[in-house]
Protein backbone atom coordinates (compact mmCIF):
# COMPACT_ATOMS: atom_id res chain seq x y z
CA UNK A 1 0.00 0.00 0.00
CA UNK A 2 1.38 2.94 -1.00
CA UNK A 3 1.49 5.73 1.74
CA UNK A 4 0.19 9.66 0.78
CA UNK A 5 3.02 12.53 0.95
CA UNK A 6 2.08 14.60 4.14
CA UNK A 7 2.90 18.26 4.54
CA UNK A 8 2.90 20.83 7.55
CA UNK A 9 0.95 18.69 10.72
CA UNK A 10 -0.55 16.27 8.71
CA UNK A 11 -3.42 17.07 8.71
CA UNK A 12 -3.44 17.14 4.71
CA UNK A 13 -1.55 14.82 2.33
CA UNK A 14 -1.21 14.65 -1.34
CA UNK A 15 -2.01 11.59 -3.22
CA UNK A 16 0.22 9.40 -4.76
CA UNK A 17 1.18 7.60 -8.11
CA UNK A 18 -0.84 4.68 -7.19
CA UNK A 19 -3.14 6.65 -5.68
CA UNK A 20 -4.14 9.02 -8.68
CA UNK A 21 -4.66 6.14 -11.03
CA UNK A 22 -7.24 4.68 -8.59
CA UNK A 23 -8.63 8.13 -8.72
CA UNK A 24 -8.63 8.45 -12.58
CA UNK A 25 -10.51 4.82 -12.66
CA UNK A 26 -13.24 5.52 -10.25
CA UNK A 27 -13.61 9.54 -11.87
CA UNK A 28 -14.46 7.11 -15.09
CA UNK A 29 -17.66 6.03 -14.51
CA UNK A 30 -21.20 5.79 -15.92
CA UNK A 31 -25.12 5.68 -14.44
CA UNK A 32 -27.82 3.49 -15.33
CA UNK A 33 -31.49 3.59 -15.86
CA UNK A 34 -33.45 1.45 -13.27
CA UNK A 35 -33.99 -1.58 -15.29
CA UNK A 36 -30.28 -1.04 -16.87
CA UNK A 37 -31.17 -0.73 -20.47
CA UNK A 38 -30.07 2.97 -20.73
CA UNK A 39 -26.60 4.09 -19.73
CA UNK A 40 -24.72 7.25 -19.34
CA UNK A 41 -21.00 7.78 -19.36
CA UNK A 42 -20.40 10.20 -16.92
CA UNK A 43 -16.79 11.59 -16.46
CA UNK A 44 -16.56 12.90 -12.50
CA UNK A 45 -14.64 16.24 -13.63
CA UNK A 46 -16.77 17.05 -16.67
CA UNK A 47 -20.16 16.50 -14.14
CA UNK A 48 -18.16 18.62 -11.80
CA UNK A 49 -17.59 21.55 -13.73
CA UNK A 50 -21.16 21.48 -15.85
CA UNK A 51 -22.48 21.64 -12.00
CA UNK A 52 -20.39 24.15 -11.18
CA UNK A 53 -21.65 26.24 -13.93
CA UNK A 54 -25.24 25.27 -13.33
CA UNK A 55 -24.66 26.86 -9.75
CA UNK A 56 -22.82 29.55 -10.49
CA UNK A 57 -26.04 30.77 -13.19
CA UNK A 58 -28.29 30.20 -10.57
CA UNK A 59 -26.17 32.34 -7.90
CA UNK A 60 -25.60 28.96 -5.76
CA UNK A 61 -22.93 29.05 -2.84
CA UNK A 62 -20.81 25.67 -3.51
CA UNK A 63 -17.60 26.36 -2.52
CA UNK A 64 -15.76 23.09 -3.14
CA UNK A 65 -16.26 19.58 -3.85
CA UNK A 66 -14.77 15.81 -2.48
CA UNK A 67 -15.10 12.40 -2.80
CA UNK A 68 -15.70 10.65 0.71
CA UNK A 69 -16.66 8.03 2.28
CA UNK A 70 -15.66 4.06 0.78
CA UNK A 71 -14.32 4.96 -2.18
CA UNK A 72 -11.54 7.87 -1.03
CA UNK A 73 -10.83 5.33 1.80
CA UNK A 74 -10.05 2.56 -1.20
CA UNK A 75 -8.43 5.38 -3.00
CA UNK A 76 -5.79 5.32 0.30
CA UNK A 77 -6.24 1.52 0.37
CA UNK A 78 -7.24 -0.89 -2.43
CA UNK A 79 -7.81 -3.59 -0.11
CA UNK A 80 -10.78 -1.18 1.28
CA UNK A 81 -13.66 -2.00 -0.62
CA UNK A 82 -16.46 0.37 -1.40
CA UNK A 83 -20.42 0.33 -3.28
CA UNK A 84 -20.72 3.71 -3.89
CA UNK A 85 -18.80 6.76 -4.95
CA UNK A 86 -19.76 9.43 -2.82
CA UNK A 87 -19.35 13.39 -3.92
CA UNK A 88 -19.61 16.05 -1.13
CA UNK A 89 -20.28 19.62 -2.28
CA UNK A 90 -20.04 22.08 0.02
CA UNK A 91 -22.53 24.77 0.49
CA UNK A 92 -20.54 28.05 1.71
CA UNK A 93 -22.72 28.54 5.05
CA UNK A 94 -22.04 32.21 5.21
CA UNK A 95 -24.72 32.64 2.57
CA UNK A 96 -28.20 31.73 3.47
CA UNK A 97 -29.52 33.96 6.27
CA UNK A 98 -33.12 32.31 6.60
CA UNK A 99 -34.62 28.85 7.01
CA UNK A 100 -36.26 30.05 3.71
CA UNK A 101 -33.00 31.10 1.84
CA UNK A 102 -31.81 27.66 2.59
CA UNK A 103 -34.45 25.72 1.16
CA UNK A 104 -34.40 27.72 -2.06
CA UNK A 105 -30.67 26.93 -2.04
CA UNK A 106 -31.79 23.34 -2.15
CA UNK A 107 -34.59 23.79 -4.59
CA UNK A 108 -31.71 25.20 -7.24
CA UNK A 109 -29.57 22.34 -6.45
CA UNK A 110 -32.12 19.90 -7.61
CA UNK A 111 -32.58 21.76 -10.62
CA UNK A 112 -29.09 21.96 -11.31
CA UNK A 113 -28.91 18.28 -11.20
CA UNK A 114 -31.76 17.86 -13.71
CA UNK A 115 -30.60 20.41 -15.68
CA UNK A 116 -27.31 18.53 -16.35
CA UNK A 117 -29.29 15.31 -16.63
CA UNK A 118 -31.45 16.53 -19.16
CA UNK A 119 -28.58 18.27 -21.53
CA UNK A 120 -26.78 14.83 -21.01
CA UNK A 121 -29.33 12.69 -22.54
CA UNK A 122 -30.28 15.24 -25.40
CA UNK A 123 -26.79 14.72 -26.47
CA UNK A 124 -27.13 10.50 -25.88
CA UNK A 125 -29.89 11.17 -28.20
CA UNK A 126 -32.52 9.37 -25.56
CA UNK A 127 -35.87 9.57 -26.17
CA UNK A 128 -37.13 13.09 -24.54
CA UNK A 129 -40.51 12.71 -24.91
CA UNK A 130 -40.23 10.23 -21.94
CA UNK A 131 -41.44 12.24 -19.07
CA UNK A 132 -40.07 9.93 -16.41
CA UNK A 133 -36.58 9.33 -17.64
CA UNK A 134 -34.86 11.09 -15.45
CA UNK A 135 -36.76 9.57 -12.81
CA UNK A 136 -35.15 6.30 -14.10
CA UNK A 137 -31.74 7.03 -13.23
CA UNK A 138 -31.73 8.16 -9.63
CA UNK A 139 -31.73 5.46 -7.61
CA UNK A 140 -32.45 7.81 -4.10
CA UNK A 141 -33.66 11.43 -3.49
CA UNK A 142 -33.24 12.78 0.19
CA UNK A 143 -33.81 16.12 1.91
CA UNK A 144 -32.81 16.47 5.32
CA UNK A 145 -33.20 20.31 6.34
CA UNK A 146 -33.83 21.15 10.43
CA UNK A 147 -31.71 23.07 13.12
CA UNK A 148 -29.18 21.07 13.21
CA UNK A 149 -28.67 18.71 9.64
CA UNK A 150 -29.09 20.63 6.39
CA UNK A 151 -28.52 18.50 3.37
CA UNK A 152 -29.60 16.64 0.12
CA UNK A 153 -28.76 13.75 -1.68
CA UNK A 154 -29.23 12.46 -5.08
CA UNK A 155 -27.99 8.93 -5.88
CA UNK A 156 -28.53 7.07 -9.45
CA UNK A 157 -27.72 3.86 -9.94
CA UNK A 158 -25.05 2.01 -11.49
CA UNK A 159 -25.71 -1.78 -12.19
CA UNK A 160 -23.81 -4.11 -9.95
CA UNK A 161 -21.06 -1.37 -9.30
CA UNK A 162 -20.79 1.52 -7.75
CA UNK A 163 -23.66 4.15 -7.31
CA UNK A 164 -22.99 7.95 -8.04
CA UNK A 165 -24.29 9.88 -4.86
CA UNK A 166 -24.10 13.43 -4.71
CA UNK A 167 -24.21 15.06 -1.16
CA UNK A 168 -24.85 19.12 -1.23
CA UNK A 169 -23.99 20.02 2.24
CA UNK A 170 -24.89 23.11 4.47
CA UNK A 171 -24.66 21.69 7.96
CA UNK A 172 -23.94 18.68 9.62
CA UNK A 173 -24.07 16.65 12.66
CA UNK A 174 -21.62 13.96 12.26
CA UNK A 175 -19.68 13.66 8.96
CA UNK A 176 -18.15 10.12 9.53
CA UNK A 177 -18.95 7.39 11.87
CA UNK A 178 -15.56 5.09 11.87
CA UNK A 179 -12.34 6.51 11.12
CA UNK A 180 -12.23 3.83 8.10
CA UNK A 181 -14.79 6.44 6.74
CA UNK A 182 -13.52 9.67 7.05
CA UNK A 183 -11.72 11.04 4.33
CA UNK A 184 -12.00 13.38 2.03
CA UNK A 185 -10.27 13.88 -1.30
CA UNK A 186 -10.36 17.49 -2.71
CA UNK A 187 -11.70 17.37 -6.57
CA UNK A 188 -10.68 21.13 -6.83
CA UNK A 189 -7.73 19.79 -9.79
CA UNK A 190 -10.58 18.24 -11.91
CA UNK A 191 -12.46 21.78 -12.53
CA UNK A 192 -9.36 22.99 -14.60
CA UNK A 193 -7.25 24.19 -11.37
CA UNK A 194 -4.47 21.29 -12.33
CA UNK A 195 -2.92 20.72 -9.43
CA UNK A 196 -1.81 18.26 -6.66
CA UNK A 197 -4.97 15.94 -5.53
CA UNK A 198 -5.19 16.09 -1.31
CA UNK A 199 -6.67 14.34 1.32
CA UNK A 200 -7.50 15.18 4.66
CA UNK A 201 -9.12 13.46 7.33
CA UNK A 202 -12.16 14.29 10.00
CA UNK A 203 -11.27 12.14 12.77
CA UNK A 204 -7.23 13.01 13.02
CA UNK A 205 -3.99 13.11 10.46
CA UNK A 206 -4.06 11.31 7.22
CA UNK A 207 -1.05 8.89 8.43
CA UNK A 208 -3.21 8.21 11.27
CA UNK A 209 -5.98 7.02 9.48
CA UNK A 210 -3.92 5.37 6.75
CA UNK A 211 -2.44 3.46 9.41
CA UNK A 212 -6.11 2.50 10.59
CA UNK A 213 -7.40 1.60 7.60
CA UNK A 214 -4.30 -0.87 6.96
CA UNK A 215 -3.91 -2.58 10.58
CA UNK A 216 -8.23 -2.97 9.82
CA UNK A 217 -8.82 -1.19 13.59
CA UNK A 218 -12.12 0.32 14.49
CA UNK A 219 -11.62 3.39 16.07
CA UNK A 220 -14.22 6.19 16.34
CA UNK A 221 -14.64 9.82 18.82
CA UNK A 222 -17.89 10.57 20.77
CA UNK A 223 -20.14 7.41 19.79
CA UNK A 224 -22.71 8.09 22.00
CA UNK A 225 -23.77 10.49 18.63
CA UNK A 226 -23.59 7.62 16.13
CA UNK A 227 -27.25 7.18 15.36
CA UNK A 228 -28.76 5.21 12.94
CA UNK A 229 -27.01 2.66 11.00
CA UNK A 230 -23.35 2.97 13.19
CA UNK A 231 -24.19 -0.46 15.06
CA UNK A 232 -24.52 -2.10 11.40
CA UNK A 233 -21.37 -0.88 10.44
CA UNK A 234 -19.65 -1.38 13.26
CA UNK A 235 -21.20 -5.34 12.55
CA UNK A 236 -20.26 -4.78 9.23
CA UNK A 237 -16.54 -3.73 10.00
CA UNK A 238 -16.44 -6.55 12.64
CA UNK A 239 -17.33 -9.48 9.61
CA UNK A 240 -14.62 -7.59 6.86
CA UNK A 241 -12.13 -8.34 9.44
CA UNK A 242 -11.58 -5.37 11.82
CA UNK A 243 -10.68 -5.21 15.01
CA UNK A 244 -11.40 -3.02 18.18
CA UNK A 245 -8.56 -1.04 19.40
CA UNK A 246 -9.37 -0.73 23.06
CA UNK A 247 -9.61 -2.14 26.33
CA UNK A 248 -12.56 -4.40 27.10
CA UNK A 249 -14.16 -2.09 29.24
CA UNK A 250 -13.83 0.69 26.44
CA UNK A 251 -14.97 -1.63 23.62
CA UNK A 252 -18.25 -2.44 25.92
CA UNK A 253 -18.94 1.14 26.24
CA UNK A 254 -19.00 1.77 22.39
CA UNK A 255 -21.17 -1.29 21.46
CA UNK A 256 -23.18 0.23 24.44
CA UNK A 257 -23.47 3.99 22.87
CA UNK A 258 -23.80 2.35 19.44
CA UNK A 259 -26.76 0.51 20.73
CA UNK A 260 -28.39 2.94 22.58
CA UNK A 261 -28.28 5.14 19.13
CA UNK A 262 -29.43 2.32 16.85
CA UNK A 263 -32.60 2.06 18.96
CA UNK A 264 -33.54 5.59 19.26
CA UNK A 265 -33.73 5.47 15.48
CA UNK A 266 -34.73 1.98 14.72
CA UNK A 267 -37.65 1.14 12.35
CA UNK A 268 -39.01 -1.62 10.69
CA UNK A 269 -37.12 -1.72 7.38
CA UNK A 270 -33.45 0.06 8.57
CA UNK A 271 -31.77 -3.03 8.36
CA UNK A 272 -32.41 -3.54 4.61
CA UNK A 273 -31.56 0.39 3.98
CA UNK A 274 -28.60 -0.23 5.20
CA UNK A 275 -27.37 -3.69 3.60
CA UNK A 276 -28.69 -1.78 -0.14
CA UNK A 277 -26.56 0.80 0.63
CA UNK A 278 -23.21 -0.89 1.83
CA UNK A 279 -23.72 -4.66 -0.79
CA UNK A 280 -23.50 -4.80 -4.17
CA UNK A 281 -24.11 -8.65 -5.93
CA UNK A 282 -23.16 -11.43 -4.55
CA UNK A 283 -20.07 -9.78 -2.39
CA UNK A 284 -23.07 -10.13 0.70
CA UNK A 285 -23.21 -14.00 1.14
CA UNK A 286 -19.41 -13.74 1.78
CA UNK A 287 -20.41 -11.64 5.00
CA UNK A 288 -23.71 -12.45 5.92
CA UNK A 289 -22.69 -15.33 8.54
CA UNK A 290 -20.13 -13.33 10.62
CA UNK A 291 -22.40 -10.07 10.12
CA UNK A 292 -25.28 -11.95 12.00
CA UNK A 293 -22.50 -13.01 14.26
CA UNK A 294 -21.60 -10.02 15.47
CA UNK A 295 -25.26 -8.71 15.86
CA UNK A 296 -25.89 -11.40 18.24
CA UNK A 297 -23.17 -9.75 20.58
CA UNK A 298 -26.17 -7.12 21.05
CA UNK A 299 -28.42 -9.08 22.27
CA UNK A 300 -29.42 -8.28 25.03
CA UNK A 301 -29.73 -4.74 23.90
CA UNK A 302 -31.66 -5.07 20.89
CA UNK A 303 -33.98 -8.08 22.68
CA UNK A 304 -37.01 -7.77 20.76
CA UNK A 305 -35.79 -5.86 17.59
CA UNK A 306 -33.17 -8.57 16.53
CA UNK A 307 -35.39 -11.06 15.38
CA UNK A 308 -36.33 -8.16 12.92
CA UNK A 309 -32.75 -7.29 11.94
CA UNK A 310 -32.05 -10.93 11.48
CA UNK A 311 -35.06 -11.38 9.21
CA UNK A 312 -34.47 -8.95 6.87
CA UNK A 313 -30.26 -10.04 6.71
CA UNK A 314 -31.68 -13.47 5.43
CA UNK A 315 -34.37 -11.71 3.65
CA UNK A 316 -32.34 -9.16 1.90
CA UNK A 317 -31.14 -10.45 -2.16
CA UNK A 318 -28.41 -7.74 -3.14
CA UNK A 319 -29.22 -8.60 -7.21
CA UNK A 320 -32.57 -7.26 -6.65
């Protein structure tokens, strides 16, 4: 594994040989209709900059833009697997001053997105007259917009690889949940700027995290404010072959605060959100065992709501 060139504190590296060509491969990519009959080829920088431009003529704040999540961790570490290629654009937060301000913020977004859709099928020559195809090729729409989370998310699908989600982000709670998942990879060079590609990290320095990510550790701050699917992943970590990094009494405590935000959350159905978002084909069955292993360590937490988790984990068919 090939390790990123630091600079200053750390805190930021630059990618690379090895590196950038993972970059340039993933940057390659294409989306699919829902039934996978229609594709796109979508180049990361061109999408970039015709976004760029869509905001810029609607007078939209996006200030920069990264790839997160799996795929800049793989990006760091090939043996890191990912299912989706994840783009974060930031929304400059100086700029709304109203609840109201923000939302239309969002509302241009969306129509940014469609724009470029649109003006990318007119030149694949698809059929237009089709009122729903661009409906076709987005796989997920959310809108998340309150005190304290501001952000929207369009993903469209890619058959059996990776899905292109786009994340347009104001505000934030928690941008990562695991260490293993939080980098970010400036994609400033791809809108004509040229220059080095760097990474930086949420949870501490970039050698840090490299370092995590090739020892396989699970290491996290504050998970009492992991909500949601954290528990899963922490499962899911657990059957890919990580390993805590702390004391017993420590590594009881996080599975406890893990827990504890799982439930406050949990509804009928989470459990298959999550395994569509984090299993693509038939790379599941290799996990499913262990992953219901390690859910069975929260027993006596989850009581009643495992039976649930478990049924939709032998329910769930990735190909579907």
């Amino acid at each position: 594994m090939s390790t990123p060139s630091t600079s200053g504190n750390n805190t930021s590296a630059i990618l690379s040989p090895d590196q950038l060509a993972r970059l340039r491969k993933i940057i390659q990519t294409g989306i699919h209709s829902d039934d996978g009959q229609l594709l796109m080829r979508v180049h990361m920088g061109e999408l970039l900059m015709e976004l760029i431009n869509n905001f810029s003529d609607r007078a939209l704040p996006i200030r920069r833009a990264f790839l997160v999540g799996g795929a800049a961790s793989h990006i760091i570490n090939e043996e890191y697997g990912y299912t989706d290629s994840d783009l974060e654009l930031e929304i400059d937060p100086g700029y709304p001053t109203s609840r109201r301000e923000e939302r239309n913020i969002f509302d241009g977004i969306r129509e940014a997105i469609f724009d470029m859709l649109r003006k990318k099928m007119e030149k694949a020559k698809f059929n237009m007259e089709d009122s729903g195809l661009i409906e076709k090729f987005i796989a997920k729409k959310v809108l998340i917009h309150n005190e304290t989370e501001a952000w929207s998310l369009f993903s469209f699908h890619h058959v059996n690889k990776a899905n292109l989600e786009i994340k347009s982000v104001l505000r934030m709670g928690r941008k990562y949940q695991f260490a293993s998942d939080s980098l970010r990879i400036d994609l400033t060079p791809l809108l004509g700027d040229f220059g080095d590609f760097h990474v930086s990290s949420s949870y501490g320095t970039v050698q840090e995290v490299t370092d995590i990510l090739r020892d396989k550790i699970i290491k996290t701050k504050q998970p009492e404010n992991i909500h949601g699917g954290g528990l899963l992943k922490y499962c899911l970590l657990k059957a890919k072959g990580f390993k805590d990094n702390e004391s017993k009494l420590l590594s009881k405590k996080l599975r406890k605060a893990m827990a504890d935000g799982f439930l406050r959350t949990f509804e009928k159905g989470t459990t298959t959100k999550f395994l569509q978002n984090h299993f693509k084909g038939d790379q599941f069955y290799v996990h499913r065992e262990q992953f219901l292993m390690e859910l069975t360590n929260f027993r006596d937490r989850l009581k009643q709501h495992l039976e649930i988790i478990k049924e939709e984990v032998m329910l769930f068919n990735p190909n579907y």
